[in-house]
PDB file of N, CA and C in Angstrom:
ATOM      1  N   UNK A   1      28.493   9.039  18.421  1.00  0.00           N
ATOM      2  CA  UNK A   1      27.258   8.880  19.176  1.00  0.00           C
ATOM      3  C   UNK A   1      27.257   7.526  19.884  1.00  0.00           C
ATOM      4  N   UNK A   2      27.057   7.245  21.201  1.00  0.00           N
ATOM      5  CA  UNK A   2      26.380   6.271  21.717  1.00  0.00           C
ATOM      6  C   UNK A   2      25.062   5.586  21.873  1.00  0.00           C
ATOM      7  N   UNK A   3      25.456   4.365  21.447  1.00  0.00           N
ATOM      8  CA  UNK A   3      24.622   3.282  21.752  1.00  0.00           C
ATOM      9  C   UNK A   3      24.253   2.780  22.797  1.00  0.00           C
ATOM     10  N   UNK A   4      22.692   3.226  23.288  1.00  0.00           N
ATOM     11  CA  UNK A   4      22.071   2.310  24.686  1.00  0.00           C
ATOM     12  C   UNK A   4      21.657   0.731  23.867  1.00  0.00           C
ATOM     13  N   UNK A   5      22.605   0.005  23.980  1.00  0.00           N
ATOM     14  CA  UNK A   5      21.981  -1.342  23.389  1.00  0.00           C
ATOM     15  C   UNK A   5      21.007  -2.108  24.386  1.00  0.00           C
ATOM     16  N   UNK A   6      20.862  -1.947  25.361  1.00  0.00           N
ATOM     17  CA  UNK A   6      20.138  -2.358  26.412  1.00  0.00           C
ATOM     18  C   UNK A   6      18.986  -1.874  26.024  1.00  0.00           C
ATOM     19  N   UNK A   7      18.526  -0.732  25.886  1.00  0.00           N
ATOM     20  CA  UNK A   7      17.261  -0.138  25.362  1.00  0.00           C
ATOM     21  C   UNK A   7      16.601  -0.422  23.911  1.00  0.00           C
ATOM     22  N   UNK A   8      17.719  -1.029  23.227  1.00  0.00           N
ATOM     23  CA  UNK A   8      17.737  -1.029  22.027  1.00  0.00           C
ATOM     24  C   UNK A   8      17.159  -2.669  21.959  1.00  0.00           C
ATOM     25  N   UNK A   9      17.627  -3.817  22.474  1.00  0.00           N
ATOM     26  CA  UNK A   9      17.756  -5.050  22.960  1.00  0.00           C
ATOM     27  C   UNK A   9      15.844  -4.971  23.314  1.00  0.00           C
ATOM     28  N   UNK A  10      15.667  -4.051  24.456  1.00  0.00           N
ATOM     29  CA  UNK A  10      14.063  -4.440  25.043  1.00  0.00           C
ATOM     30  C   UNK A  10      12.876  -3.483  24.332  1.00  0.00           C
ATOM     31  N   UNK A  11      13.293  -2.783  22.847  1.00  0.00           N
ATOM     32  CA  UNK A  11      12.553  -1.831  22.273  1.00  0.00           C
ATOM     33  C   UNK A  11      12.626  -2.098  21.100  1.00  0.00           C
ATOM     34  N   UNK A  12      12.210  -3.143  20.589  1.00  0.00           N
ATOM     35  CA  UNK A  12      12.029  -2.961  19.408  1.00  0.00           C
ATOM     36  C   UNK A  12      10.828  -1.945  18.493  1.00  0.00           C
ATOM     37  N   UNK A  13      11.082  -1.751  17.735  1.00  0.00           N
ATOM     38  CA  UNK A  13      10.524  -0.987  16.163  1.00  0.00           C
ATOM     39  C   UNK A  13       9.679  -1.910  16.128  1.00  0.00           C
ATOM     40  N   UNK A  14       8.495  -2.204  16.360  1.00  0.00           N
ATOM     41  CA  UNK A  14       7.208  -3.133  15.858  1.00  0.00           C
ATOM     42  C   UNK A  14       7.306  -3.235  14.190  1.00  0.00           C
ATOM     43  N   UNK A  15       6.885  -4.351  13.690  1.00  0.00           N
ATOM     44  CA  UNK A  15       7.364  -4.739  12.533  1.00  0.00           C
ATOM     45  C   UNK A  15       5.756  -3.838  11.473  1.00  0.00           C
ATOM     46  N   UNK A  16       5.958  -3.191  10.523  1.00  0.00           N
ATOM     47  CA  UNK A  16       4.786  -2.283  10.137  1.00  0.00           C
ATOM     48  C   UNK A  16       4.198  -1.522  10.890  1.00  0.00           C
ATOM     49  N   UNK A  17       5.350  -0.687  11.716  1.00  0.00           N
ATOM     50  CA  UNK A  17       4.597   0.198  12.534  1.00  0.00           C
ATOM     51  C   UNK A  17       3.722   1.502  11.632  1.00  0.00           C
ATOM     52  N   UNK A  18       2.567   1.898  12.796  1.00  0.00           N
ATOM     53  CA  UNK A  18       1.702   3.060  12.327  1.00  0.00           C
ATOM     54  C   UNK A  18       2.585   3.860  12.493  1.00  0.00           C
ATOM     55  N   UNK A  19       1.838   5.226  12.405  1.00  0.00           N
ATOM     56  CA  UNK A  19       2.844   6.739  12.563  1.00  0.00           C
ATOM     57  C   UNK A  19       3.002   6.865  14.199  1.00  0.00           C
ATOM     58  N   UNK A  20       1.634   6.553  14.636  1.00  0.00           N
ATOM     59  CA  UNK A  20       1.832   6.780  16.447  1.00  0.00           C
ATOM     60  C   UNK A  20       2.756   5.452  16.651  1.00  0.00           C
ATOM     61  N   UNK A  21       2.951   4.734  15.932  1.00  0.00           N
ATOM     62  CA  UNK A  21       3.792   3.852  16.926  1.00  0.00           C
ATOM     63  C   UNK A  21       5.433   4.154  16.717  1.00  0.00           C
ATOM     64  N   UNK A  22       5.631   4.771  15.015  1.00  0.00           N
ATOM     65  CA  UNK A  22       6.671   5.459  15.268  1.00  0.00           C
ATOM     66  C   UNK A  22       7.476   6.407  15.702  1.00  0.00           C
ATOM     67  N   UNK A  23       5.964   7.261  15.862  1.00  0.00           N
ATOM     68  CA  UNK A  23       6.623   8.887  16.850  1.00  0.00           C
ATOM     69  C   UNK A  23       6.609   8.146  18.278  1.00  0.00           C
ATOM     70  N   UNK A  24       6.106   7.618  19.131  1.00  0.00           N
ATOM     71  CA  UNK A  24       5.905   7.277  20.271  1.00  0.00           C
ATOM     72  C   UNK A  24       7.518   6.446  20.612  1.00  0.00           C
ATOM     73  N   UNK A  25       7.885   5.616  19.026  1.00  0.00           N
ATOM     74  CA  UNK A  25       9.418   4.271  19.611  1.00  0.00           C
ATOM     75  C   UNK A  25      10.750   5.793  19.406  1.00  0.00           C
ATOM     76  N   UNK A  26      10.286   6.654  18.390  1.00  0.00           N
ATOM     77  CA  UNK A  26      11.315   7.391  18.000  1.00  0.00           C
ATOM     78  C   UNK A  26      11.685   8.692  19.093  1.00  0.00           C
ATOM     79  N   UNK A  27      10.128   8.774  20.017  1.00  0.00           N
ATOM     80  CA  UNK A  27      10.601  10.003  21.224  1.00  0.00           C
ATOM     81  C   UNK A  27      11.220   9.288  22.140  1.00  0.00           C
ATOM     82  N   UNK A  28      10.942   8.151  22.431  1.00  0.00           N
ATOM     83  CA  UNK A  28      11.620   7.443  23.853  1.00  0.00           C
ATOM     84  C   UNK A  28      13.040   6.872  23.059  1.00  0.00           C
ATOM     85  N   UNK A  29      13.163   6.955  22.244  1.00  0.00           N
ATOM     86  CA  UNK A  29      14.383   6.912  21.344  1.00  0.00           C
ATOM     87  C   UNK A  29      15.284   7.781  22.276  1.00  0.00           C
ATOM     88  N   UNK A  30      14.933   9.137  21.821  1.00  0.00           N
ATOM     89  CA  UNK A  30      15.769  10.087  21.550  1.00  0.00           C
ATOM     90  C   UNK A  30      15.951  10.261  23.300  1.00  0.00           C
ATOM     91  N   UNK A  31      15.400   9.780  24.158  1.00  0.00           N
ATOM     92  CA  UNK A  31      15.086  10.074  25.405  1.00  0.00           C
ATOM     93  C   UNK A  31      16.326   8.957  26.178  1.00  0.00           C
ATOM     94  N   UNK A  32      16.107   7.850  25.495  1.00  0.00           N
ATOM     95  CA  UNK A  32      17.414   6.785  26.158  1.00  0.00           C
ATOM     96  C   UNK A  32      18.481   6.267  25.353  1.00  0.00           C
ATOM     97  N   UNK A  33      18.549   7.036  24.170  1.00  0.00           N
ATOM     98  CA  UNK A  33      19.996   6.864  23.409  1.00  0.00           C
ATOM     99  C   UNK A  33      20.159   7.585  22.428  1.00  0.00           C
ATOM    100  N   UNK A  34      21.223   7.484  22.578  1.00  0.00           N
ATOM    101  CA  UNK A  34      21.804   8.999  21.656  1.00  0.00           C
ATOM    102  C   UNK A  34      22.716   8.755  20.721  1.00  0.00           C
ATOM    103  N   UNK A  35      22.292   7.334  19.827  1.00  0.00           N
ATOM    104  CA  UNK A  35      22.997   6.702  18.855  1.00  0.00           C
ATOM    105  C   UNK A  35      22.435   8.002  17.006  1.00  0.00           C
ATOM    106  N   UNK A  36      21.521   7.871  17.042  1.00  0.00           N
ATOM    107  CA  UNK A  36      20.342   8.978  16.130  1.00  0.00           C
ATOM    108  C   UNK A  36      20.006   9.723  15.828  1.00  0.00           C
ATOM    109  N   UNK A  37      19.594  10.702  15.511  1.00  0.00           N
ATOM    110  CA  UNK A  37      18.398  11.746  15.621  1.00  0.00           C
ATOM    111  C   UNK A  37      17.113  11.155  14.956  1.00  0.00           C
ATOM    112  N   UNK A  38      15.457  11.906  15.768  1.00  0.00           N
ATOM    113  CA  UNK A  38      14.581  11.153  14.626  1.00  0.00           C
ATOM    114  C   UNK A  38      14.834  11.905  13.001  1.00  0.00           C
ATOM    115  N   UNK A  39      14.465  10.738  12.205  1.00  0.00           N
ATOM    116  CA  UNK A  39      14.569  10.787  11.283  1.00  0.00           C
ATOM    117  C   UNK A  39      14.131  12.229  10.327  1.00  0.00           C
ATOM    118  N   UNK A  40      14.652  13.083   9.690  1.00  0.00           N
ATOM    119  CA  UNK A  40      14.225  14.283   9.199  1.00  0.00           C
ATOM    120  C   UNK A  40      12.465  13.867   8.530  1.00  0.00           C
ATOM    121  N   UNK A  41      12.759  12.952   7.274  1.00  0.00           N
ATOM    122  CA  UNK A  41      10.972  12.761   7.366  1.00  0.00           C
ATOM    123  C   UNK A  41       9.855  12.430   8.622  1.00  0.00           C
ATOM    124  N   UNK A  42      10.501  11.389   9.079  1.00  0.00           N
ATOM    125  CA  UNK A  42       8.904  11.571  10.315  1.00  0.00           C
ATOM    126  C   UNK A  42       8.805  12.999  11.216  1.00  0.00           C
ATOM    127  N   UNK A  43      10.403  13.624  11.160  1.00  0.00           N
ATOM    128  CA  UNK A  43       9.764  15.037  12.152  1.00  0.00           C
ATOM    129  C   UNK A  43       8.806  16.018  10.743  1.00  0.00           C
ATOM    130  N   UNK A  44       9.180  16.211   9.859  1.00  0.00           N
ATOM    131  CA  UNK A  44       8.077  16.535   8.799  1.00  0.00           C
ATOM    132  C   UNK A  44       6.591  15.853   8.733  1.00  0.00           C
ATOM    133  N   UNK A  45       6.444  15.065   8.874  1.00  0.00           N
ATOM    134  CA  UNK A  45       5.162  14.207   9.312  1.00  0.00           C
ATOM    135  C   UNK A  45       4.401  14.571  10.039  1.00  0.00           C
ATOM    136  N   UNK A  46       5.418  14.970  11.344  1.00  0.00           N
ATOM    137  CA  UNK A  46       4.875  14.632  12.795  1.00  0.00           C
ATOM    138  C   UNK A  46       4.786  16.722  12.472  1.00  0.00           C
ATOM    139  N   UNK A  47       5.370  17.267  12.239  1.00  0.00           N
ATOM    140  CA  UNK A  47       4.982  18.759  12.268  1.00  0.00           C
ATOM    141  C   UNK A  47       3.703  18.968  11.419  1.00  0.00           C
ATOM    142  N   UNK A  48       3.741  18.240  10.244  1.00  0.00           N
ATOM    143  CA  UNK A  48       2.247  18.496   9.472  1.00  0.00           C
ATOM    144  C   UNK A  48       1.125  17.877  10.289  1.00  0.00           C
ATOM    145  N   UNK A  49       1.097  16.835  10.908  1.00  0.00           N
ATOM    146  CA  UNK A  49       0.260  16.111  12.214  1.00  0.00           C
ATOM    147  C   UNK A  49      -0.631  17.185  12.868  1.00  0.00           C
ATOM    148  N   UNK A  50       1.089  17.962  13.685  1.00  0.00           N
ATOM    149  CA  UNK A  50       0.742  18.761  14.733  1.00  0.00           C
ATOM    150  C   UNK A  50      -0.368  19.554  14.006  1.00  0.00           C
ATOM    151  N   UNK A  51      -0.176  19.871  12.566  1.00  0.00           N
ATOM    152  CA  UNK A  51      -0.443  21.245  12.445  1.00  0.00           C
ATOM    153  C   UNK A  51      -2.131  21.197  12.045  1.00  0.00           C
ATOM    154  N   UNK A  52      -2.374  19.873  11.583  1.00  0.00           N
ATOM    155  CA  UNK A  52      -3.720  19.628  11.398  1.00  0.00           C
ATOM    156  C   UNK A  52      -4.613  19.268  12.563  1.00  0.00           C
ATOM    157  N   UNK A  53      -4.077  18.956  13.942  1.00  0.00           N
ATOM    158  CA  UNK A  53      -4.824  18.845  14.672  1.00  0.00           C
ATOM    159  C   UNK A  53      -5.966  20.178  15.646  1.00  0.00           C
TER     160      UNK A  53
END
């Protein structure tokens, strides 16, 4: 897998991020590098989220 370190360099992970701040760093993640996948727990999170809204 490749590393956008450039994206990686001007995006940091906020230090105690909330859940929106991690689904929000982890979609533009997946959108400008393709070092990853999101993480199997937050997509479990983020599907129970969906499902309560």
């Amino acid at each position: 897998m490749k590393i956008n370190k450039e994206w990686h360099k001007k995006n940091k992970m906020p230090k105690n991020a909330t859940f929106e701040q991690r689904v929000k760093w982890h979609i533009e993640h997946q959108k400008n590098c393709a070092c990853r996948p999101i993480p199997e727990k937050l997509l479990g999170e983020m599907s129970l989220q969906k499902s309560l809204d």
